[in-house]
Protein backbone atom coordinates (compact mmCIF):
# COMPACT_ATOMS: atom_id res chain seq x y z
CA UNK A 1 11.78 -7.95 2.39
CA UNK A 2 9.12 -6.94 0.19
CA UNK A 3 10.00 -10.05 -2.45
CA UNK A 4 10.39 -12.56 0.35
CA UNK A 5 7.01 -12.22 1.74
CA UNK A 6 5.30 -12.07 -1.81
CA UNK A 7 7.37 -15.74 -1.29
CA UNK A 8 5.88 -17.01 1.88
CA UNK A 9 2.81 -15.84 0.70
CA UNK A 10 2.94 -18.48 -2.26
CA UNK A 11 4.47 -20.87 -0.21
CA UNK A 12 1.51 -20.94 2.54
CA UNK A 13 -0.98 -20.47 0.21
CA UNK A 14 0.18 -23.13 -1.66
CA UNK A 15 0.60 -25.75 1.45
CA UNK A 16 -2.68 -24.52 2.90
CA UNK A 17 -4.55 -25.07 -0.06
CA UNK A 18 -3.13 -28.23 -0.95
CA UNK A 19 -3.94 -29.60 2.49
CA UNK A 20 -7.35 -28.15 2.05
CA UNK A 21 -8.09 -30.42 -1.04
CA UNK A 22 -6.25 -33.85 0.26
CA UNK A 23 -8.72 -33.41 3.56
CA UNK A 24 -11.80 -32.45 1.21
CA UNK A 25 -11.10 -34.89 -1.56
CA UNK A 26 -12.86 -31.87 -3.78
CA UNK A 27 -11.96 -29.39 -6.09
CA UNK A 28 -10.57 -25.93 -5.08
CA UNK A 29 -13.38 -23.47 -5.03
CA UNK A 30 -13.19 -19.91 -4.95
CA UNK A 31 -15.92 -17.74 -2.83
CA UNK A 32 -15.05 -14.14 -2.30
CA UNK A 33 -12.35 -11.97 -3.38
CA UNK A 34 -10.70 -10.15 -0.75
CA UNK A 35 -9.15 -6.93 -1.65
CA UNK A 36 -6.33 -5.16 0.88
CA UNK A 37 -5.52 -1.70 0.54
CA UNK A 38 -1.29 -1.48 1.47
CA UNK A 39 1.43 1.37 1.10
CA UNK A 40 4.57 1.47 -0.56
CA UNK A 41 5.43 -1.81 -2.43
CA UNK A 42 5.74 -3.84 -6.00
CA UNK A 43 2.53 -5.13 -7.53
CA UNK A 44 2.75 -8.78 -7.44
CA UNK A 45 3.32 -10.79 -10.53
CA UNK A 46 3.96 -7.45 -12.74
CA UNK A 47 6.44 -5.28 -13.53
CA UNK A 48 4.57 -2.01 -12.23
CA UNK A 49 5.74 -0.49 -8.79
CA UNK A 50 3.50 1.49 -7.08
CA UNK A 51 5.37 3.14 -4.68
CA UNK A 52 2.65 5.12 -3.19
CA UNK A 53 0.20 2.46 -2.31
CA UNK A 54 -2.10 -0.39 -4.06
CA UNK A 55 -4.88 -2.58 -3.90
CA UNK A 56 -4.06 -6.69 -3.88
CA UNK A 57 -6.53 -8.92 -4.44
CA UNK A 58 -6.56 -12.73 -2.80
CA UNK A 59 -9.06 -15.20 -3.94
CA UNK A 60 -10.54 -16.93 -0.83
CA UNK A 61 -10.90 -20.81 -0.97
CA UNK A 62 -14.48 -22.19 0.16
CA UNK A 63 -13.80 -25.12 2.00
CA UNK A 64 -10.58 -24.04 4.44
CA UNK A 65 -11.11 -20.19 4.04
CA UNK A 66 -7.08 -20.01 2.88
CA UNK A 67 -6.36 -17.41 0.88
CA UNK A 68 -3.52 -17.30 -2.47
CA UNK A 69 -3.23 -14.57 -4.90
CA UNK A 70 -5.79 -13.61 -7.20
CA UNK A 71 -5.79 -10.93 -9.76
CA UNK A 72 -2.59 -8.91 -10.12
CA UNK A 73 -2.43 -5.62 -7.69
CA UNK A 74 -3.62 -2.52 -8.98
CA UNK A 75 -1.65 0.87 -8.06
CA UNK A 76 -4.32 2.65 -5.51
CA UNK A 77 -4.34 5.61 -7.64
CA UNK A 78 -2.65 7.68 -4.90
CA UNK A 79 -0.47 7.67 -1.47
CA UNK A 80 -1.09 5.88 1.93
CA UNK A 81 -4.27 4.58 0.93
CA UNK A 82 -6.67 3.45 4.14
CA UNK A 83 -10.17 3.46 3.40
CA UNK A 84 -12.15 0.99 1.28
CA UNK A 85 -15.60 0.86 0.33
CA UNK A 86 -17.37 -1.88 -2.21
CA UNK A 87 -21.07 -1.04 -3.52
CA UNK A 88 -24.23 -3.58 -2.61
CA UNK A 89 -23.65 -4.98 -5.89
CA UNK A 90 -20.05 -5.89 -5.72
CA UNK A 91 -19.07 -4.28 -9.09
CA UNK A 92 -17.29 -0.90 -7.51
CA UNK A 93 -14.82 -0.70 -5.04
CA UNK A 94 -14.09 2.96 -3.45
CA UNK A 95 -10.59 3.82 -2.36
CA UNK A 96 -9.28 6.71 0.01
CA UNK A 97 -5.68 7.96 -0.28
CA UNK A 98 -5.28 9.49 2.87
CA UNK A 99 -1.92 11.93 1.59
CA UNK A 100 -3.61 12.94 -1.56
CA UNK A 101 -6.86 13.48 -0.12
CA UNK A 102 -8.92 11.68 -3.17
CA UNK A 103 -11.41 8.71 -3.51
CA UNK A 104 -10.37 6.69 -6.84
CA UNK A 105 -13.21 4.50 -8.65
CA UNK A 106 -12.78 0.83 -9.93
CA UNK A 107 -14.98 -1.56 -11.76
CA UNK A 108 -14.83 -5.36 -10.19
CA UNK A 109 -14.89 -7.77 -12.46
CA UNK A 110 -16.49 -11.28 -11.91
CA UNK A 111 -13.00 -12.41 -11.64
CA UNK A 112 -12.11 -9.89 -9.29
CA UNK A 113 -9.79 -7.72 -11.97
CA UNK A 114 -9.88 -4.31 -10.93
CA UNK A 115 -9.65 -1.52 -13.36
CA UNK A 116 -9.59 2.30 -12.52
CA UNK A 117 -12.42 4.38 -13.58
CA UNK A 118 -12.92 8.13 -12.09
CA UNK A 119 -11.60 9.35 -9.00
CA UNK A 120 -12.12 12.97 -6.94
CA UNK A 121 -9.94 14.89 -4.47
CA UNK A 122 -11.42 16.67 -1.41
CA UNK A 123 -9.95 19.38 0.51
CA UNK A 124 -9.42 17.07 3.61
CA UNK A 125 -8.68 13.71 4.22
CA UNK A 126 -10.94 10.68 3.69
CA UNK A 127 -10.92 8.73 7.33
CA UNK A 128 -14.52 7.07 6.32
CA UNK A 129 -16.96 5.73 3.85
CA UNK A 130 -19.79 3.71 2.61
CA UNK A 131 -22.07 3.10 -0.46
CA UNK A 132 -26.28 3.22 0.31
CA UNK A 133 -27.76 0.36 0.05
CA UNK A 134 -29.29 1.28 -3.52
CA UNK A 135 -26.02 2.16 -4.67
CA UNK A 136 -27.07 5.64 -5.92
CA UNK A 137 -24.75 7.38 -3.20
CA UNK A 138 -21.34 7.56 -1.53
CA UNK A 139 -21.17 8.86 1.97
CA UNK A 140 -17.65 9.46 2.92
CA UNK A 141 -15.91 11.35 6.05
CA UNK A 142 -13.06 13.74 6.12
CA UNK A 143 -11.09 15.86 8.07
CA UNK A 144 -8.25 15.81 10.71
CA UNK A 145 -9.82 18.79 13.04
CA UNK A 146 -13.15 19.50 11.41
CA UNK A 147 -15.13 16.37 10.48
CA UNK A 148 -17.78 16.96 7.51
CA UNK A 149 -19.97 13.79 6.01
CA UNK A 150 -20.53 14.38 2.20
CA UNK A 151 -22.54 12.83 0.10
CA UNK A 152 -21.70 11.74 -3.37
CA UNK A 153 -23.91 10.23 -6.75
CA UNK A 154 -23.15 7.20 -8.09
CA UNK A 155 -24.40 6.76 -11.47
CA UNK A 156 -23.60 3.34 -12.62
CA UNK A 157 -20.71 3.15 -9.67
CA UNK A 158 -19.42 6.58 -11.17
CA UNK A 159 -18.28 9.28 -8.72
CA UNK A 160 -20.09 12.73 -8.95
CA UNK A 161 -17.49 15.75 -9.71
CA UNK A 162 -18.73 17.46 -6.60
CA UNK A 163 -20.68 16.53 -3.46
CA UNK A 164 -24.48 16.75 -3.61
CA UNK A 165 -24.53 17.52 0.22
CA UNK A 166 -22.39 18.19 3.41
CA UNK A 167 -23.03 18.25 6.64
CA UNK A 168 -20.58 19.29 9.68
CA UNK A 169 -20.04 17.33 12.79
CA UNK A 170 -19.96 19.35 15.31
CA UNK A 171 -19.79 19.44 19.11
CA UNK A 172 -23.02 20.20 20.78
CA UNK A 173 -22.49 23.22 22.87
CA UNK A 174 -19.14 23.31 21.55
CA UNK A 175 -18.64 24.35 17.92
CA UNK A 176 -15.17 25.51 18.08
CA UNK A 177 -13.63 22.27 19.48
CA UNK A 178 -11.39 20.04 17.35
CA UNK A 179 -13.11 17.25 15.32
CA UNK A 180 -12.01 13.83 14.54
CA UNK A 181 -13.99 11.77 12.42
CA UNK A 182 -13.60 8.06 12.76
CA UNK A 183 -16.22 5.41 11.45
CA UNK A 184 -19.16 5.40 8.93
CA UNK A 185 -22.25 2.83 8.40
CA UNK A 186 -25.65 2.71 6.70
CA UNK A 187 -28.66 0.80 7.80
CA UNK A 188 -29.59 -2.36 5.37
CA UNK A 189 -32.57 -0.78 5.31
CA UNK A 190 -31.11 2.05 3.64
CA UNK A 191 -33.45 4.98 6.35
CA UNK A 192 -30.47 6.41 8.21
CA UNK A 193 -26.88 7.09 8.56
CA UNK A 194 -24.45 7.29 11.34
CA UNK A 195 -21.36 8.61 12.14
CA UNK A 196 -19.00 8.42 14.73
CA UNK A 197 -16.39 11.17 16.05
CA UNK A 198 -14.54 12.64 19.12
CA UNK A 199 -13.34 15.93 20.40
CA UNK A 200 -9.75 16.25 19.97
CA UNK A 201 -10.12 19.57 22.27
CA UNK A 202 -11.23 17.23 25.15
CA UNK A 203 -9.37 13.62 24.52
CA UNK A 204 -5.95 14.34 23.21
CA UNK A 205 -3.27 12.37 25.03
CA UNK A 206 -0.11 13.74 25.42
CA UNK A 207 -1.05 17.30 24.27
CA UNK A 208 -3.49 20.09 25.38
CA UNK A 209 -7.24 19.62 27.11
CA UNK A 210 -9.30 22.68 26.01
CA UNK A 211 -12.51 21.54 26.86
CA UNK A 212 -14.88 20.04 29.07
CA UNK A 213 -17.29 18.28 26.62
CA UNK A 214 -17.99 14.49 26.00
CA UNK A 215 -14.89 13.41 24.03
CA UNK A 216 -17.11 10.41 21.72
CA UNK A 217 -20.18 11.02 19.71
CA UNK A 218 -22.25 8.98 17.16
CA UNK A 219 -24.08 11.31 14.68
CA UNK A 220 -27.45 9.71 12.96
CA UNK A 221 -28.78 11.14 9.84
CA UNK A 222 -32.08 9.97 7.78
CA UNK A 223 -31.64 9.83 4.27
CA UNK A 224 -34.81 11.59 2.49
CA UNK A 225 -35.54 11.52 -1.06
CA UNK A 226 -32.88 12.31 -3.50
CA UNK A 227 -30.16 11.46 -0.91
CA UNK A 228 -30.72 14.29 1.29
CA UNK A 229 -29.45 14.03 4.88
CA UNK A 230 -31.16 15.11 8.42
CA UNK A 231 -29.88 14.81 11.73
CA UNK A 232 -32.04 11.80 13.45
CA UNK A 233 -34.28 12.90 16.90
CA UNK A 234 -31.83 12.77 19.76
CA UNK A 235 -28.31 13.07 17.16
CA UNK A 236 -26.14 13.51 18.38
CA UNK A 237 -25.44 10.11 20.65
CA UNK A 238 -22.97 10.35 23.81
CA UNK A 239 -20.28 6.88 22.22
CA UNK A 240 -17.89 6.61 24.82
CA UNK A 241 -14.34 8.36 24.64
CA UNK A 242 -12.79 7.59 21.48
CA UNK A 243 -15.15 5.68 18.95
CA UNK A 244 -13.63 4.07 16.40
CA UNK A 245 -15.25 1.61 14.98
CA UNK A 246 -19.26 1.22 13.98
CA UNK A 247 -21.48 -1.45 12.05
CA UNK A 248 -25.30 -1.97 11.39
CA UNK A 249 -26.77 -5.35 12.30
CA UNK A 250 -28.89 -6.85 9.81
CA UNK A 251 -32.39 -6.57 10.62
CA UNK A 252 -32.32 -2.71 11.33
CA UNK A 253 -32.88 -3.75 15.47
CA UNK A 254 -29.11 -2.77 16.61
CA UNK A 255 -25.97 -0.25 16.32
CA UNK A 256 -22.49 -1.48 17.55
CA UNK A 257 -19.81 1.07 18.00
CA UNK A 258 -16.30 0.05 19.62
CA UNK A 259 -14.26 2.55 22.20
CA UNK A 260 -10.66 2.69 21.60
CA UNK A 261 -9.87 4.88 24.77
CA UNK A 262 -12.19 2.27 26.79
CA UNK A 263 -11.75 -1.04 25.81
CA UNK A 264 -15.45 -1.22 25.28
CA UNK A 265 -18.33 -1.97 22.71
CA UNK A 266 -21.38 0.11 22.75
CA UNK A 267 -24.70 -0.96 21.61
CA UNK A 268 -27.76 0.91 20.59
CA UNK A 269 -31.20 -0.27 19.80
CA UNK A 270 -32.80 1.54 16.30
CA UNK A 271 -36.43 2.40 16.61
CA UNK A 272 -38.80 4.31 14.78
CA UNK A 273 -36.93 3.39 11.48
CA UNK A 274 -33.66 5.68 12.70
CA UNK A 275 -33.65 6.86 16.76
CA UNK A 276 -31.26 5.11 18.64
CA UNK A 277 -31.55 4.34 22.48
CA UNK A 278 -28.72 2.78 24.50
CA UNK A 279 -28.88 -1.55 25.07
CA UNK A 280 -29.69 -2.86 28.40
CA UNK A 281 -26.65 -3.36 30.97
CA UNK A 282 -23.92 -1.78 28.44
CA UNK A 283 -20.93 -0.50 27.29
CA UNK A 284 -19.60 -3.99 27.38
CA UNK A 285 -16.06 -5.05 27.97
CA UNK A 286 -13.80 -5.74 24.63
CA UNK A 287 -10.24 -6.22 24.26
CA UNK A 288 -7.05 -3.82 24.00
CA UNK A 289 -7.44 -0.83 21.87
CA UNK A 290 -10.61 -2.14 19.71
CA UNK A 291 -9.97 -0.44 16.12
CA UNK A 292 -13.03 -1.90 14.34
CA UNK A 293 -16.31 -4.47 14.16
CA UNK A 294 -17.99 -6.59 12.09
CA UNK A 295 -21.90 -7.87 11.98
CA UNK A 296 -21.81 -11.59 10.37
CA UNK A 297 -24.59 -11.23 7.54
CA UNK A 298 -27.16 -13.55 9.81
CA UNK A 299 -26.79 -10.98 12.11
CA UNK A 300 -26.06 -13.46 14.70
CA UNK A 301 -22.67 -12.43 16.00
CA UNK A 302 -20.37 -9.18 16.96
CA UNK A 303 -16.48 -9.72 15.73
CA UNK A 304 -14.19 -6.80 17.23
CA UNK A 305 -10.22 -6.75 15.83
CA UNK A 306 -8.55 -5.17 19.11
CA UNK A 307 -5.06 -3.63 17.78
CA UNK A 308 -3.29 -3.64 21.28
CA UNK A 309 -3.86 -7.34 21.99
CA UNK A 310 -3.24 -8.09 18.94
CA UNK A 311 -7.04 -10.48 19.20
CA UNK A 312 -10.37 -10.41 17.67
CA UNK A 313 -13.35 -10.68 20.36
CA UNK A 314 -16.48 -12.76 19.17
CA UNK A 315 -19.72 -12.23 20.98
CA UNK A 316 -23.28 -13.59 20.43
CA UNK A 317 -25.72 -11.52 19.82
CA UNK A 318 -29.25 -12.18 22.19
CA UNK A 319 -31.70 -11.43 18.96
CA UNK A 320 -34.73 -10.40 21.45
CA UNK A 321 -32.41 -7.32 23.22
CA UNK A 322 -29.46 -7.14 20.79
CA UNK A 323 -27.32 -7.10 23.81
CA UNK A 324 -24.17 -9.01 22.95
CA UNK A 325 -25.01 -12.23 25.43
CA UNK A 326 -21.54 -13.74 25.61
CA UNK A 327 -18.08 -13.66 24.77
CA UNK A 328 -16.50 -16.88 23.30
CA UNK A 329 -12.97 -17.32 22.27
CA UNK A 330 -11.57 -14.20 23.98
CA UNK A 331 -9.04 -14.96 26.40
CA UNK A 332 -6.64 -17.59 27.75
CA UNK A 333 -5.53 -20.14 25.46
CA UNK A 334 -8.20 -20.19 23.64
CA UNK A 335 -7.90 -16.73 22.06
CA UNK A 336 -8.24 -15.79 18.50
CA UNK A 337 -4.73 -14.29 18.15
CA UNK A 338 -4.09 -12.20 15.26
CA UNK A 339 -0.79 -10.74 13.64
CA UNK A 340 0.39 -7.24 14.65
CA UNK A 341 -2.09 -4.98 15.44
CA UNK A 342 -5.17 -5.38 13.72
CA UNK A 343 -7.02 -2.46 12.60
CA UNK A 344 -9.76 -3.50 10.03
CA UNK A 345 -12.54 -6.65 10.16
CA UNK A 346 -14.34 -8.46 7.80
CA UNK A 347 -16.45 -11.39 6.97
CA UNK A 348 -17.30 -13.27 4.02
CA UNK A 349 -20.66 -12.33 2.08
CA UNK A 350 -20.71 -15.78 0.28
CA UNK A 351 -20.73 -18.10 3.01
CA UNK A 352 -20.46 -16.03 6.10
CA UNK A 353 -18.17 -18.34 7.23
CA UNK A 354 -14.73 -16.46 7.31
CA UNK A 355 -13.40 -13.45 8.78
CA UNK A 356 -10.07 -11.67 8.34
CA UNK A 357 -8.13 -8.89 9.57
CA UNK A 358 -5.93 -6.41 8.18
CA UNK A 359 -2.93 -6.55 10.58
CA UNK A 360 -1.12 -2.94 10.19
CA UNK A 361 2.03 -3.55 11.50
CA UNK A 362 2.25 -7.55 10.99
CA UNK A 363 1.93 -6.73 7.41
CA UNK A 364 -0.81 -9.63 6.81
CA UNK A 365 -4.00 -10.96 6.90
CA UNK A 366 -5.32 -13.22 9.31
CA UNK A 367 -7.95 -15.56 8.71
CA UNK A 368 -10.30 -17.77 10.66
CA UNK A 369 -13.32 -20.01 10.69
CA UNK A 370 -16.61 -19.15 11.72
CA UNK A 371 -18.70 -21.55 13.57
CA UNK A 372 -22.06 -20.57 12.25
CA UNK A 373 -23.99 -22.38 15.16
CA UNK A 374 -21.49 -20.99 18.30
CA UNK A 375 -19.90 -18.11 16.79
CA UNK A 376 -16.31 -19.49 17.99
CA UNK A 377 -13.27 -19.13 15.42
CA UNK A 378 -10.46 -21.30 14.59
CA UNK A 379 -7.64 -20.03 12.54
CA UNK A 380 -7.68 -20.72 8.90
CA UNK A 381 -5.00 -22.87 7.01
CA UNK A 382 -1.35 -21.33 6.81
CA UNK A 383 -2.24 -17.80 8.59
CA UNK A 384 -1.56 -15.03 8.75
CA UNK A 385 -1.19 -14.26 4.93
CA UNK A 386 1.39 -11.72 4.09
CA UNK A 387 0.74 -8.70 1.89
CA UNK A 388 2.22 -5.55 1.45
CA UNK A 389 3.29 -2.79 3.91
CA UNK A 390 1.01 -1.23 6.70
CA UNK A 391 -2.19 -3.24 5.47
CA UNK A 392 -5.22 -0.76 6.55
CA UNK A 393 -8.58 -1.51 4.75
CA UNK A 394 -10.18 -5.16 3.91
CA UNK A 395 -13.64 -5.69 1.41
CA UNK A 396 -14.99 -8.49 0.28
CA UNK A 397 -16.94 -9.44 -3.18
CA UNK A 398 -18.51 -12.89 -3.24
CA UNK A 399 -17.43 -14.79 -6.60
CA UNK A 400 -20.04 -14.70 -9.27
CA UNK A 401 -21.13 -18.20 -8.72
CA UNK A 402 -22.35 -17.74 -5.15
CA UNK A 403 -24.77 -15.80 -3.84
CA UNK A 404 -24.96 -14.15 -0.86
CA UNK A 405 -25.36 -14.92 2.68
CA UNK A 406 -28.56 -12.98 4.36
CA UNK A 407 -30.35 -12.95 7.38
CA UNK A 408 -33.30 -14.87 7.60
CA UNK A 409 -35.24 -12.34 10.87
């Protein structure tokens, strides 16, 4: 099976590309790399196996947002690996094997060849992470009952031997209840981080209710000088029943988190530098079982993959109230329909015209095109892509002959 997709991946790479470049009449560009963390299969176009897990690497075309193979798979450096994380610069990528409970290192090269450089194993399992906006630090989440945020240096993308700091998530009121982390961002601005988690001991379905606390929180930490972390005024946030998902929006105004127990997003405006208030007229309605969300780098609009429909929801953003405004492409015909359960969601840094999903169980990517004016997607060219098995984590590393999309405020 595994052989046979690596085939129709070739196959509709190949026809989507070459329809790409008879409509364009131009050359075949690449933009980004896109790299897709998957479990238990052969590295492409080598005879390695990684029978653990490994990290495949697509090159993204710039004019139909297809995607073909790129550099040849890496093994992840570990088992069942799920988490991803690329620095501000693009030249380190961060990956979490969930089963062996480490974070493995590689350099990105400006052809998008990975190579593996240091790695370190925690006592719990990595669910989250991110790398500050300078670079100089790793913040990562762990745990499957007791969630703790560490923070690791980076010295030149290497990973410190130990953390420098750690802070426990805990409930407020309730210290002894069960802790699941879930999601992990940083503020462009680089003031504060936040956290999202929920209370196993008061939302686990089909098992045991031991308490009467608020099931979803959102934890907000400002980073002082030399990385160190305290909780923001007000952390931490009520976020729903089951947060899962969270991301920053560009100009430091606006939080997003998604509910997977609600079907909702929840947005919060950032003032003073790091406090968070809710938006106006929220939660606001998403789609089945949202896993994750995505800020497109103009800040402009909200893209939610939503595992249980099997969709991803696009909303504007109103820049004066951050209150996503309207919904476009979400239902009826004219939704964005993904493969099989969707769980991670990305867009391009180059153009910040593309977005793709990491579809767990339809063991592919799914592209589409982003309308930079209306925010509406089409499907790209030949998708969904297949990868590996169980497909769980997406990044993105713009090609070193483009720059970067950013928000002009």
């Amino acid at each position: 099976m595994k052989f046979r997709k690596l085939r129709q991946l070739a196959v509709v790479s190949g026809i989507g590309l070459g329809l790409a470049t008879l409509f364009s009449g131009c050359q075949l560009v690449t933009i980004d790399y896109l790299f897709v963390a998957t479990s238990a299969s052969t590295v492409s176009g080598s005879s390695t196996t990684c029978p653990n897990g490994e990290i495949e690497t697509y090159a993204i075309d710039s004019q139909s947002g297809a995607i073909r193979n790129g550099a040849p798979a890496v093994c992840s450096g570990g088992t069942t690996p799920t988490v991803l994380a690329i620095s501000p610069g693009y030249q380190n990528l961060y990956v979490a094997n969930q089963a062996d409970k480490n974070i493995v290192h590689f350099s990105v090269a400006a052809n998008g060849v990975l190579a593996k450089k240091d790695s370190v194993t925690l006592t719990d399992p990595v669910t989250a992470m991110t790398v500050s906006r300078d670079g100089n630090s790793l913040y990562v989440l762990s745990g499957t009952s007791t969630a703790t945020l560490s923070v690791f240096g980076l010295s030149s993308g290497a990973l410190g031997s130990a953390p420098e700091s750690q802070n426990s998530l805990t409930i407020p009121g309730n210290a002894a209840d069960l802790v699941v982390p879930t999601a992990i961002t940083v503020l462009p601005s680089g003031k504060a981080v936040y956290a999202t988690a929920y209370d196993k001991s008061a939302y686990n379905p089909g098992g045991p209710i031991t308490s009467s606390a608020n099931p979803g929180w959102l934890y907000g930490f400002v980073v002082g000088s030399g990385g160190a972390l305290t909780p923001t005024p007000g952390s931490p946030y009520n976020a729903g029943v089951k947060p899962s998902g969270i991301a920053a929006e560009e100009t430091n105004s606006y939080l997003y988190v998604t509910d997977f127990a609600s079907n909702q997003l929840i947005g919060y405006g950032v003032y003073s530098g790091y406090a968070l208030n809710f938006l106006l007229n929220g939660p606001y309605r998403s789609g089945g079982q949202p896993t994750a969300v995505a800020v497109d780098p103009r800040g402009r609009f909200i893209y939610i993959s939503n595992s249980l429909d099997s969709t991803v929801g696009a909303y504007v953003i109103d820049l004066q109230t951050g209150v996503p405004s309207s919904a476009v492409n979400t239902t009826g015909s004219q939704a964005n329909s993904t493969d099989t359960q969707p769980v991670a969601i990305a867009v391009d840094p180059a153009l910040g015209r593309f977005v793709y999903t990491a579809n767990y169980l339809g063991n592919s990517i799914s592209g589409f095109r982003l309308d930079p004016t209306a925010g509406t997607l089409k499907t790209t060219q030949a998708t969904p892509y297949p990868t590996g098995v169980h497909p769980a984590a997406v990044a993105l590393a713009p090609h070193g002959n483009h720059s970067v999309q950013v928000v002009t405020p």
